[in-house]
N, C-alpha and C. Protein backbone atom coordinates (compact mmCIF):
# COMPACT_ATOMS: atom_id res chain seq x y z
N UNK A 1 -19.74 -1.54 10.38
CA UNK A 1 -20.24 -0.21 10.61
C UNK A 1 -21.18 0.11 9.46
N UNK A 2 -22.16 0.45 9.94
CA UNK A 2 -23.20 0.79 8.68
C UNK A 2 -23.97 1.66 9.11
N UNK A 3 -23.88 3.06 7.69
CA UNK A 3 -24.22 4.15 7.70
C UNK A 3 -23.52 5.13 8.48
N UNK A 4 -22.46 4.81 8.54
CA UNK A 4 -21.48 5.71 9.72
C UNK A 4 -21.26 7.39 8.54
N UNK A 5 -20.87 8.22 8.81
CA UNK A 5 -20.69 9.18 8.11
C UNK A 5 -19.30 9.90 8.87
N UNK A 6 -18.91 10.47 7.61
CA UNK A 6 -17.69 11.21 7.66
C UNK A 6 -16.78 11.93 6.73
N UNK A 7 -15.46 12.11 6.95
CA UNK A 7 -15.29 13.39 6.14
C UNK A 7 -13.80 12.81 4.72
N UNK A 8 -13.79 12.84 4.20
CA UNK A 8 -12.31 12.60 3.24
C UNK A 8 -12.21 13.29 2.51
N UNK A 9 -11.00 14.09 2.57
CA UNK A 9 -10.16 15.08 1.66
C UNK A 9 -8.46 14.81 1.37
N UNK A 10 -8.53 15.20 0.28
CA UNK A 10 -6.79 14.85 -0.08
C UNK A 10 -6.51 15.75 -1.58
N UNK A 11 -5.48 15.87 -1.58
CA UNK A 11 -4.54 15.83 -2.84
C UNK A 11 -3.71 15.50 -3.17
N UNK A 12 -3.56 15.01 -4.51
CA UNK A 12 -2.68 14.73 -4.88
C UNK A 12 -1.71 15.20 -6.37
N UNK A 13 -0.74 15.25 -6.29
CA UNK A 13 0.19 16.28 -7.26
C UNK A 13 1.24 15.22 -8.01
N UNK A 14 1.29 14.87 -9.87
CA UNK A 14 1.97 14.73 -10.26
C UNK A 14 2.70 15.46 -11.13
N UNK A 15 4.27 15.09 -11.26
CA UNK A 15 5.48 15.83 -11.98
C UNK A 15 6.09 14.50 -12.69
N UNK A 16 5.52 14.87 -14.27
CA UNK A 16 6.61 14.15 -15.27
C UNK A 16 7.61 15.49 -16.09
N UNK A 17 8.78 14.55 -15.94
CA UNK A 17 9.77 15.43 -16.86
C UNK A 17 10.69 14.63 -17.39
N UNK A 18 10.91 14.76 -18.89
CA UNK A 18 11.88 14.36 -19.68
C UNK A 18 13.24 15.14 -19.53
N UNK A 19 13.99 14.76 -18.68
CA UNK A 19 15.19 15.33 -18.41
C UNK A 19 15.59 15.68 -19.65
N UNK A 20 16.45 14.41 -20.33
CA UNK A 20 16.77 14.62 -21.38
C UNK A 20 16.06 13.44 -22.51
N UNK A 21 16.97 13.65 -23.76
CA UNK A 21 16.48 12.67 -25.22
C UNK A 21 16.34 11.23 -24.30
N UNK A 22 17.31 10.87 -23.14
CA UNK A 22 17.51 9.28 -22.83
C UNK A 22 17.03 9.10 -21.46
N UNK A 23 16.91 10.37 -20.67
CA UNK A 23 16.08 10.61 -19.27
C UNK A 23 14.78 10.62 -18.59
N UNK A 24 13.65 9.82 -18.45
CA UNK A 24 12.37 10.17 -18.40
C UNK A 24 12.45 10.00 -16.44
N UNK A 25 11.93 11.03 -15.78
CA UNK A 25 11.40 11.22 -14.44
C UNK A 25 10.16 11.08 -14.16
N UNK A 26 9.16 10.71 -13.04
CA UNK A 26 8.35 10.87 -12.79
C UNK A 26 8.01 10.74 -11.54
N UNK A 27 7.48 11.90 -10.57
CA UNK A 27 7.29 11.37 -9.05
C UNK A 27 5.67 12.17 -9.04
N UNK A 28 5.28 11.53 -7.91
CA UNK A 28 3.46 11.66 -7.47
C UNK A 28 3.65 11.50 -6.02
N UNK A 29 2.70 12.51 -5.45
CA UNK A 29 2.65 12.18 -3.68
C UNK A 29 1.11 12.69 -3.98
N UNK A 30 0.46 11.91 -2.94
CA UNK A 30 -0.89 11.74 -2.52
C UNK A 30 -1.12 12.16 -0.69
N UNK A 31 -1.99 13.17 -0.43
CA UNK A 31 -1.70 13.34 0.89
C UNK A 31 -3.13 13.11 1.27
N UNK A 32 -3.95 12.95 2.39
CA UNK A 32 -5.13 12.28 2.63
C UNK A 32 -5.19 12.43 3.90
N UNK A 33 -6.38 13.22 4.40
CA UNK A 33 -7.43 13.29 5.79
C UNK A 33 -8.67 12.37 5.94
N UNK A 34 -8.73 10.94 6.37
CA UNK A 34 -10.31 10.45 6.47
C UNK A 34 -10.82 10.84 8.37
N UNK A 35 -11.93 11.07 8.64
CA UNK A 35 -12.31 10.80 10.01
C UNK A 35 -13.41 11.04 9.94
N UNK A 36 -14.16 9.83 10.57
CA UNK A 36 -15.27 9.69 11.14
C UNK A 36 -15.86 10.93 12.18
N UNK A 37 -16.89 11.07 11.27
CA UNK A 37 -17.63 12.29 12.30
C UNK A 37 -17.66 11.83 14.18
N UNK A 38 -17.96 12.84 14.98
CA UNK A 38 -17.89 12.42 16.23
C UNK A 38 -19.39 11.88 16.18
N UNK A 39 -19.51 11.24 17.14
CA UNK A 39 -20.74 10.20 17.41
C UNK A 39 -21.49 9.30 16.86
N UNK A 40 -20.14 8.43 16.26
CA UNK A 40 -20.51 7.54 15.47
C UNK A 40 -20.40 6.38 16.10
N UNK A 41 -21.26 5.51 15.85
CA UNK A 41 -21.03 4.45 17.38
C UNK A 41 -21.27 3.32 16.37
N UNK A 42 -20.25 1.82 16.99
CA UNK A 42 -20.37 0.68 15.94
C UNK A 42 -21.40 0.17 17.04
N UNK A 43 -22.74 -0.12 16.35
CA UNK A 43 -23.65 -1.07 17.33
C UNK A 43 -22.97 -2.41 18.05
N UNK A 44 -23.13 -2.45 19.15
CA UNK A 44 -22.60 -3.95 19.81
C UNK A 44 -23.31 -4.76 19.41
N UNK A 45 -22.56 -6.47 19.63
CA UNK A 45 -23.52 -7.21 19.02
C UNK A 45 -23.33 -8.11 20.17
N UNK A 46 -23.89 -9.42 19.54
CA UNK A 46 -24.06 -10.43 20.96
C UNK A 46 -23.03 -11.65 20.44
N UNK A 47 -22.26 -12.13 21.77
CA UNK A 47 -21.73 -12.80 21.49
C UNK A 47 -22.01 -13.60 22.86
N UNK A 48 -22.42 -15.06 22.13
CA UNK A 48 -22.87 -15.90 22.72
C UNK A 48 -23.36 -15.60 23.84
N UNK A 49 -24.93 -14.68 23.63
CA UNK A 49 -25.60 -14.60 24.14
C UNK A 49 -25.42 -13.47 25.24
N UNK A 50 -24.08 -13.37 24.78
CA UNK A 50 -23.70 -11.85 26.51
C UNK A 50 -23.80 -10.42 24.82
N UNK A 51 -24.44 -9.36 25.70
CA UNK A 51 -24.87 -8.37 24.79
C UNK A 51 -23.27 -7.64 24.73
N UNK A 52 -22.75 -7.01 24.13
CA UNK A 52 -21.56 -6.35 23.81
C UNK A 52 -21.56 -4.80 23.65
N UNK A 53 -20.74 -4.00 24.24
CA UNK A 53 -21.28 -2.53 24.52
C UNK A 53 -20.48 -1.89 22.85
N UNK A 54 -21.40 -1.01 22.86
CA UNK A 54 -21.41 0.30 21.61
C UNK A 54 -19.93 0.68 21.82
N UNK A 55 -19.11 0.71 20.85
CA UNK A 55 -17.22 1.85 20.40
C UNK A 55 -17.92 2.85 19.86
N UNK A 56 -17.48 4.13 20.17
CA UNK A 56 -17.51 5.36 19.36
C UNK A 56 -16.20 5.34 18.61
N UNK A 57 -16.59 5.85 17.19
CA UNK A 57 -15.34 5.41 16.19
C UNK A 57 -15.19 6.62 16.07
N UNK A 58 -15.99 7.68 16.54
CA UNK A 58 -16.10 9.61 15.98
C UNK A 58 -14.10 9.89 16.10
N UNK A 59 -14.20 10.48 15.51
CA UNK A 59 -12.56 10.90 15.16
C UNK A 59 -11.54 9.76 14.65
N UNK A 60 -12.03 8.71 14.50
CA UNK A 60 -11.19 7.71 14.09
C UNK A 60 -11.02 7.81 12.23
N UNK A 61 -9.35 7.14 11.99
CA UNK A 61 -9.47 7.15 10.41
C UNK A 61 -10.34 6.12 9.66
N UNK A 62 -10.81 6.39 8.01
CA UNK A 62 -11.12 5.10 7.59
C UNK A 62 -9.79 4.37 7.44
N UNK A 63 -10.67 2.87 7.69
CA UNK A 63 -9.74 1.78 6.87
C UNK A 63 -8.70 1.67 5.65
N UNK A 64 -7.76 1.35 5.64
CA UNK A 64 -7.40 1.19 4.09
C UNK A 64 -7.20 3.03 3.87
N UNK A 65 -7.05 3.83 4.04
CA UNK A 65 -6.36 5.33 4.05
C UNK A 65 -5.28 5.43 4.43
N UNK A 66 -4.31 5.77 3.88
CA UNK A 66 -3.31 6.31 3.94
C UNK A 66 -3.05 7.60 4.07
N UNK A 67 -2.70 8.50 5.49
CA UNK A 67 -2.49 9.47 4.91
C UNK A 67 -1.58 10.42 4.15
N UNK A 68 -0.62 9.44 3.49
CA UNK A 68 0.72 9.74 2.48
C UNK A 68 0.88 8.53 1.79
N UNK A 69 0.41 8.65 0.52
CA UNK A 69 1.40 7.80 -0.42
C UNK A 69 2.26 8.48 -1.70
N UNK A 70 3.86 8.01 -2.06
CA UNK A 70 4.36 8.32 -2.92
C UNK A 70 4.69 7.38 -4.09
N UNK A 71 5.27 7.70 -4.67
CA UNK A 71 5.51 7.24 -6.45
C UNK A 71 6.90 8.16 -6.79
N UNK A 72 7.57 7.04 -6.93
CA UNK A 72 8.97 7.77 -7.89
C UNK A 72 9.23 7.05 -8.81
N UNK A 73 9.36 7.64 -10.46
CA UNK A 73 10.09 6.40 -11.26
C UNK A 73 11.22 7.28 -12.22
N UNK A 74 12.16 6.19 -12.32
CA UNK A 74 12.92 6.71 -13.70
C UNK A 74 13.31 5.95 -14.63
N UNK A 75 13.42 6.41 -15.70
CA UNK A 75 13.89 5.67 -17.09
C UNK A 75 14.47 5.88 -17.51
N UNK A 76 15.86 5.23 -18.18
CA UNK A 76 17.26 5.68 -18.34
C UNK A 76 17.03 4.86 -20.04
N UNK A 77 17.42 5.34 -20.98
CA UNK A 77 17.89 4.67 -22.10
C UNK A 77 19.34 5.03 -22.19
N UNK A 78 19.61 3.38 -21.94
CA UNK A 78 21.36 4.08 -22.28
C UNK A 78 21.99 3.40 -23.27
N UNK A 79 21.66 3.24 -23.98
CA UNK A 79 22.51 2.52 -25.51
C UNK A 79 21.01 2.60 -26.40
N UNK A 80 21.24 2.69 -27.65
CA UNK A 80 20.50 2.26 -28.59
C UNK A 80 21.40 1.51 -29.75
N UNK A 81 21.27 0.22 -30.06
CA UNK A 81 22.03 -0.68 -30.67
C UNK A 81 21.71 -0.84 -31.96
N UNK A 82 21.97 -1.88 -32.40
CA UNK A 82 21.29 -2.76 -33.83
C UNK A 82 19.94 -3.28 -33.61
N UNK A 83 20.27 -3.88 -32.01
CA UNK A 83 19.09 -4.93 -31.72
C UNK A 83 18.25 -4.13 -31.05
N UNK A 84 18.25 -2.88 -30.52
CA UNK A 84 17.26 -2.16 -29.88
C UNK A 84 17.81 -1.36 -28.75
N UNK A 85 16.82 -1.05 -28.40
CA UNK A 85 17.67 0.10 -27.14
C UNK A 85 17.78 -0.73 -25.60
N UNK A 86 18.36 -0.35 -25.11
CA UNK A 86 18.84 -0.75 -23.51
C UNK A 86 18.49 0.33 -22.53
N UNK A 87 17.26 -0.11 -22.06
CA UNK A 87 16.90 0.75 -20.99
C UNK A 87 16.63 -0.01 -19.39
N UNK A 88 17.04 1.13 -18.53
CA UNK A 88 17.05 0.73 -16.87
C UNK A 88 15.59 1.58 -16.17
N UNK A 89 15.11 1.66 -15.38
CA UNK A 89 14.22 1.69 -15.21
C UNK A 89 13.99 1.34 -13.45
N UNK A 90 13.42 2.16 -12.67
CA UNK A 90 13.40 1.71 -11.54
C UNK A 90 12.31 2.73 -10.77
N UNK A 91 11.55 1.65 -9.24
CA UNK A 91 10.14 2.22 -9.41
C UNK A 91 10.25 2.30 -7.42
N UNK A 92 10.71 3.98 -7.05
CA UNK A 92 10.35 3.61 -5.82
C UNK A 92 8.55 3.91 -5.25
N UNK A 93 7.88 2.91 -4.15
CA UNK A 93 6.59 3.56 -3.88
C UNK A 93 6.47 3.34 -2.69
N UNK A 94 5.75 4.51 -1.67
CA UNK A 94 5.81 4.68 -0.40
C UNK A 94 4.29 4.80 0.09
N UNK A 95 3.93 3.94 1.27
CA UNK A 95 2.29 4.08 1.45
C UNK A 95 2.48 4.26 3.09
N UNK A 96 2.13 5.26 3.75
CA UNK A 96 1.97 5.56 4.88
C UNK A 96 1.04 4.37 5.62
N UNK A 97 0.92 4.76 6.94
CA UNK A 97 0.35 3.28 7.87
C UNK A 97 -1.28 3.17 7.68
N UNK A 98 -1.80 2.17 7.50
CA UNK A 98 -3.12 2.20 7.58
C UNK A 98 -3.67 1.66 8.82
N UNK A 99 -5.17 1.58 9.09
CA UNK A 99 -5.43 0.87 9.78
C UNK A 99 -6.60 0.07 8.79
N UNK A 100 -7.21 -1.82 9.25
CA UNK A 100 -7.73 -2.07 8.69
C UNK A 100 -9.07 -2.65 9.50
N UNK A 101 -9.35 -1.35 10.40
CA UNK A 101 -11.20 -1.46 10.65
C UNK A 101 -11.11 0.13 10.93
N UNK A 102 -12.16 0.32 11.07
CA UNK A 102 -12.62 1.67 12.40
C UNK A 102 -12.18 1.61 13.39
N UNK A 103 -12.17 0.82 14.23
CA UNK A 103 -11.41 0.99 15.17
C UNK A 103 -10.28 1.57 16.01
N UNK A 104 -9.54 1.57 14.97
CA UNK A 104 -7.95 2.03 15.33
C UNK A 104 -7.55 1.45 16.18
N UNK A 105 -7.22 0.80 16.87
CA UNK A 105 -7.04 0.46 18.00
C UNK A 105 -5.78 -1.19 17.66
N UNK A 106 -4.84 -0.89 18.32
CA UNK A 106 -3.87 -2.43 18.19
C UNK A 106 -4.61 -3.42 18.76
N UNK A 107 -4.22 -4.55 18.45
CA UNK A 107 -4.47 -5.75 18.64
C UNK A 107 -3.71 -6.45 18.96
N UNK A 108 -3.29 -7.56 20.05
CA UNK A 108 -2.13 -8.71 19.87
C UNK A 108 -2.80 -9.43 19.03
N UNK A 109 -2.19 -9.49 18.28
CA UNK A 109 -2.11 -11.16 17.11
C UNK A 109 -1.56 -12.08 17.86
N UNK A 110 -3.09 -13.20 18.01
CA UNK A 110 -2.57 -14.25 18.88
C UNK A 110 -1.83 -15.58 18.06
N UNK A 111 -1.83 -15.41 16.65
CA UNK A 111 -0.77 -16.17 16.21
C UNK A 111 0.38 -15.72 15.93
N UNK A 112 1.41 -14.19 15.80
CA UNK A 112 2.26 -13.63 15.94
C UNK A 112 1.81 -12.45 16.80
N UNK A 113 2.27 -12.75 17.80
CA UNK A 113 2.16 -11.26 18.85
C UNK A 113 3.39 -10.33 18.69
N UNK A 114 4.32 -10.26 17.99
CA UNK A 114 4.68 -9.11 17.85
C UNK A 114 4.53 -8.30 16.66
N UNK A 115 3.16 -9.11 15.95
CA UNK A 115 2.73 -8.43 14.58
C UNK A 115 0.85 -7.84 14.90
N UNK A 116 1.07 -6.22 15.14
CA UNK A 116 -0.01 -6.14 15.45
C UNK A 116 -1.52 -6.71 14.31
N UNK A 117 -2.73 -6.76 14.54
CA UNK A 117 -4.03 -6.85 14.01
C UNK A 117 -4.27 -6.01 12.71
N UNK A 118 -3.95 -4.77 13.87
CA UNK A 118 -5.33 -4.03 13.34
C UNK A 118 -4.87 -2.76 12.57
N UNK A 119 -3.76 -2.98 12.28
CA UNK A 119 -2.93 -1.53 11.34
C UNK A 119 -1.87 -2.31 10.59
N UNK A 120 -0.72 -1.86 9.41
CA UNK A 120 0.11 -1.78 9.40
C UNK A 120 1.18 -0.73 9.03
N UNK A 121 2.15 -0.65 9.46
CA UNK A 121 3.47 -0.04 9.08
C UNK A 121 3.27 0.68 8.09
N UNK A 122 3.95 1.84 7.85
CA UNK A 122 4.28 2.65 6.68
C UNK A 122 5.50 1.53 6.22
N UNK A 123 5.77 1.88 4.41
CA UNK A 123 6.72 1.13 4.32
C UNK A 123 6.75 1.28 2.62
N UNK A 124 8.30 0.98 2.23
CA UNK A 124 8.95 1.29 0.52
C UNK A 124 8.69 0.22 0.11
N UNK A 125 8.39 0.17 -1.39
CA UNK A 125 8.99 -1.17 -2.27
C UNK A 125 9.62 -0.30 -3.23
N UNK A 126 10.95 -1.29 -3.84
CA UNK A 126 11.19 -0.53 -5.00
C UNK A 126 11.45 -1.83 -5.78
N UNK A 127 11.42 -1.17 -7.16
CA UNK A 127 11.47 -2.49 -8.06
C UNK A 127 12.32 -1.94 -9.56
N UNK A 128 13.04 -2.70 -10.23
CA UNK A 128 13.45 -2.17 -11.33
C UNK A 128 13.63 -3.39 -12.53
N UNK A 129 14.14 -2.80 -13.26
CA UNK A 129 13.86 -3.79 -14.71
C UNK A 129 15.13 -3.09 -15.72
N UNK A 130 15.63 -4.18 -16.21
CA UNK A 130 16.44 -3.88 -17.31
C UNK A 130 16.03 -4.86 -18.67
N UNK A 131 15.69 -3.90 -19.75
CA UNK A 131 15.41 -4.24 -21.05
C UNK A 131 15.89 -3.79 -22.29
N UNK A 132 15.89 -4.53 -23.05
CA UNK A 132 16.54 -4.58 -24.50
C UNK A 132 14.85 -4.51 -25.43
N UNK A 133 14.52 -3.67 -25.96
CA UNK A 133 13.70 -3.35 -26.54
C UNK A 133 13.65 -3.34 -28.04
N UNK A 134 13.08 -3.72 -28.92
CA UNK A 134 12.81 -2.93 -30.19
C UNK A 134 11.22 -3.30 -30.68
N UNK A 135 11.25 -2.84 -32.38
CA UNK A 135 10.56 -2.84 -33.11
C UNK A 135 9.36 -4.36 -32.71
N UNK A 136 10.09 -5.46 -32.92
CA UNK A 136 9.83 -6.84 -32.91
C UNK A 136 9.54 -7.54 -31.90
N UNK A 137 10.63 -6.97 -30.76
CA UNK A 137 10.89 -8.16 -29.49
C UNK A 137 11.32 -6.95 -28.35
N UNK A 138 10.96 -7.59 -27.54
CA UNK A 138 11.14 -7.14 -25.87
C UNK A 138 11.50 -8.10 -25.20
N UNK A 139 12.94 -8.22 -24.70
CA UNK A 139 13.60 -8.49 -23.59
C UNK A 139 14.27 -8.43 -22.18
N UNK A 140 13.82 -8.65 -21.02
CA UNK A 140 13.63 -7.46 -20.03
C UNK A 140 14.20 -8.81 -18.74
N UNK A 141 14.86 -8.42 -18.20
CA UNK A 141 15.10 -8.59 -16.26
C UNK A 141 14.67 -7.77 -15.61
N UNK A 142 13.32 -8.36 -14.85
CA UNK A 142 13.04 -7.84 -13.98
C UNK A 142 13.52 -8.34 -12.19
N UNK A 143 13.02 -7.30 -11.32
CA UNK A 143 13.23 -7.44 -9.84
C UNK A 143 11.74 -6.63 -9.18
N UNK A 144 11.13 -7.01 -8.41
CA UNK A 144 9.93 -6.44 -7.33
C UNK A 144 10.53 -6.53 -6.05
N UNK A 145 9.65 -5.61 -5.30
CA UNK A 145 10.17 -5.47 -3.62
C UNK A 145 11.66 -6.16 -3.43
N UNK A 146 12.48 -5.67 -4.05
CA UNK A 146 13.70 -5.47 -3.87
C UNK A 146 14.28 -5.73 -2.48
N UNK A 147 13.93 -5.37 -1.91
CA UNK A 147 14.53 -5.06 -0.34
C UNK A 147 13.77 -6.42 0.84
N UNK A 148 12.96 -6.94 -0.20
CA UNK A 148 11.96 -8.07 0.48
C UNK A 148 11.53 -7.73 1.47
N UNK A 149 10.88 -6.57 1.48
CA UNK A 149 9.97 -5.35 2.44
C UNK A 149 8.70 -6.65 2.96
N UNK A 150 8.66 -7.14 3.88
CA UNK A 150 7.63 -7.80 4.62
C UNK A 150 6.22 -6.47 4.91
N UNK A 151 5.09 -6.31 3.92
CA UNK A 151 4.10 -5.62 4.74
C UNK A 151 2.32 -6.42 4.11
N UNK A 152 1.75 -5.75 5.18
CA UNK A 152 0.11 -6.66 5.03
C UNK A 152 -0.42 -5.38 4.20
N UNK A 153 -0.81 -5.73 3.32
CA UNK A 153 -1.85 -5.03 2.25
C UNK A 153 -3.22 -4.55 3.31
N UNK A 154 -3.95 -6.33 3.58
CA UNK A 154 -5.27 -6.31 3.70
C UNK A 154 -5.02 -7.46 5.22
N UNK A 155 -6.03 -6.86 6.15
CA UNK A 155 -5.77 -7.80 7.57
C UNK A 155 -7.37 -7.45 7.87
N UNK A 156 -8.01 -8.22 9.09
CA UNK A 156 -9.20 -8.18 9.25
C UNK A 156 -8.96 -9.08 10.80
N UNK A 157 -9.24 -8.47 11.52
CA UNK A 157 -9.53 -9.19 13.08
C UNK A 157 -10.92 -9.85 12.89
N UNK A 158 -10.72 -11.56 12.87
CA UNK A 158 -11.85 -12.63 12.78
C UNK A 158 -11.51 -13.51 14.10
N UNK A 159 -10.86 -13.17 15.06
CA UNK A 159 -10.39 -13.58 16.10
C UNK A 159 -11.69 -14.39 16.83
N UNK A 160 -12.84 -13.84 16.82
CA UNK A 160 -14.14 -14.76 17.67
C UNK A 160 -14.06 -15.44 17.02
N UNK A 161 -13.99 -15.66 15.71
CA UNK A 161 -14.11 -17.17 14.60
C UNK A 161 -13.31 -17.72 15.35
N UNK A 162 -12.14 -17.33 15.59
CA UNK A 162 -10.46 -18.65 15.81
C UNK A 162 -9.70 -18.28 15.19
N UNK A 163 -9.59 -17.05 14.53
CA UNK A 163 -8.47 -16.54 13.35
C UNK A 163 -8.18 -15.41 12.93
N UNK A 164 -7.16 -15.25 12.53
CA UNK A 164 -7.19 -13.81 12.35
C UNK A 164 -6.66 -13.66 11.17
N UNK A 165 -7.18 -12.86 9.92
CA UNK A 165 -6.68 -12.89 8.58
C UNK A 165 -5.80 -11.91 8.08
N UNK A 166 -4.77 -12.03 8.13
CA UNK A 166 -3.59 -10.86 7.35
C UNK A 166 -3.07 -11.55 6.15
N UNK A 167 -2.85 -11.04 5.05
CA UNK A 167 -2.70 -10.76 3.84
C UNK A 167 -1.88 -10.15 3.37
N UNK A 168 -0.11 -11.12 3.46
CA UNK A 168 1.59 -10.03 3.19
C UNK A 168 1.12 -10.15 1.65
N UNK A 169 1.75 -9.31 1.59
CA UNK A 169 1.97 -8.49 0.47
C UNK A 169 3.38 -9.49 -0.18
N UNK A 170 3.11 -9.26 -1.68
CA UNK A 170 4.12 -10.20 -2.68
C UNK A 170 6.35 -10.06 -1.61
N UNK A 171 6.29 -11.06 -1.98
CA UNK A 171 7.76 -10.80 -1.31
C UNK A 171 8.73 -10.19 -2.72
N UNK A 172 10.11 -10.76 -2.23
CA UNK A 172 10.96 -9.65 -3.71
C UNK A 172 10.98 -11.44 -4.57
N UNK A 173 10.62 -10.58 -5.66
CA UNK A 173 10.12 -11.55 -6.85
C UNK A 173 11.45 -11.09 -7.87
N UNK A 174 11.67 -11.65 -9.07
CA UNK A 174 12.51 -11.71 -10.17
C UNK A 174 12.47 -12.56 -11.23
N UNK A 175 12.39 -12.05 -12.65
CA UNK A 175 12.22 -12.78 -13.80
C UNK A 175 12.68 -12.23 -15.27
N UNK A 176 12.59 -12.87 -15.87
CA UNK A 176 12.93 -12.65 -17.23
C UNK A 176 11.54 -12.90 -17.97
N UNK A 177 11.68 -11.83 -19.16
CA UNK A 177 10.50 -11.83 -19.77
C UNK A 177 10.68 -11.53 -21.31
């Protein structure tokens, strides 16, 4: 789509608070309107030689918009030792459904058909970490996508090529550091 025009508005609102001396909070929500002005048309193109008719995308969202994402975190210090403090720590984040063309429109995925194309899912990760901290050294267990939340970041219908490109997102990971 080129030169398409349209409209995006949002806000977004964060709240940090130090509960207490060993308590740190923090949550953020992001709320978001994209749409394509009406009469916006993706030029057709030719495919092998047969001409392909004009989509009006007018009222459709952009790509990659969300219209809700959240952020929750907290930080717990709960011991302070010889060797440093012991803190927990944990990170929920929430991204409403996207779609990833103008289009809007589902797709069968002809290499998983019950995983659509052309959007995905709203969906949580949460992740947390436990560390032993000080002056000198940092020692930490971590965990990501916890829940081993299966979702596509980035997807692109290349289907006339022979393919279709989706892009999962990290699975639940864990390490020491």
């Amino acid at each position: 789509v080129r030169n398409a025009t349209g409209e995006m508005k949002g806000l977004e609102l964060e709240l940090e608070y130090q509960a207490t001396d060993s308590l740190y909070l923090s949550a953020a929500l992001g709320v978001m309107d994209s749409e394509y002005d009406d009469g916006q048309f993706f030029a057709g193109a030719t495919v092998l030689g047969i001409p392909q008719p004009e989509v009006d995308i007018g009222g459709n969202s952009f790509p990659y918009a969300p219209e809700t994402t959240a952020n929750l975190f907290a930080e717990w210090t709960m011991a302070s030792t010889d060797y440093g403090d012991v803190m927990l720590s944990g990170t929920a984040r929430y991204q409403d459904e996207i779609w990833f063309d103008p289009f809007n429109e589902e797709k069968i995925n002809q290499f998983a058909p019950m995983k659509p194309v052309a959007s995905e899912d709203s969906y949580w990760l949460l992740d947390a970490r436990l560390e032993l901290s000080s002056e000198q050294y940092t020692f930490a267990l971590w965990g990501k996508n916890l829940t081993d939340e299966y979702y596509i970041p980035f997807g692109s219908d290349t289907s006339s090529f022979g393919h279709t490109v989706l892009v999962p997102g990290e699975p639940r990971m864990y390490g020491i550091e």
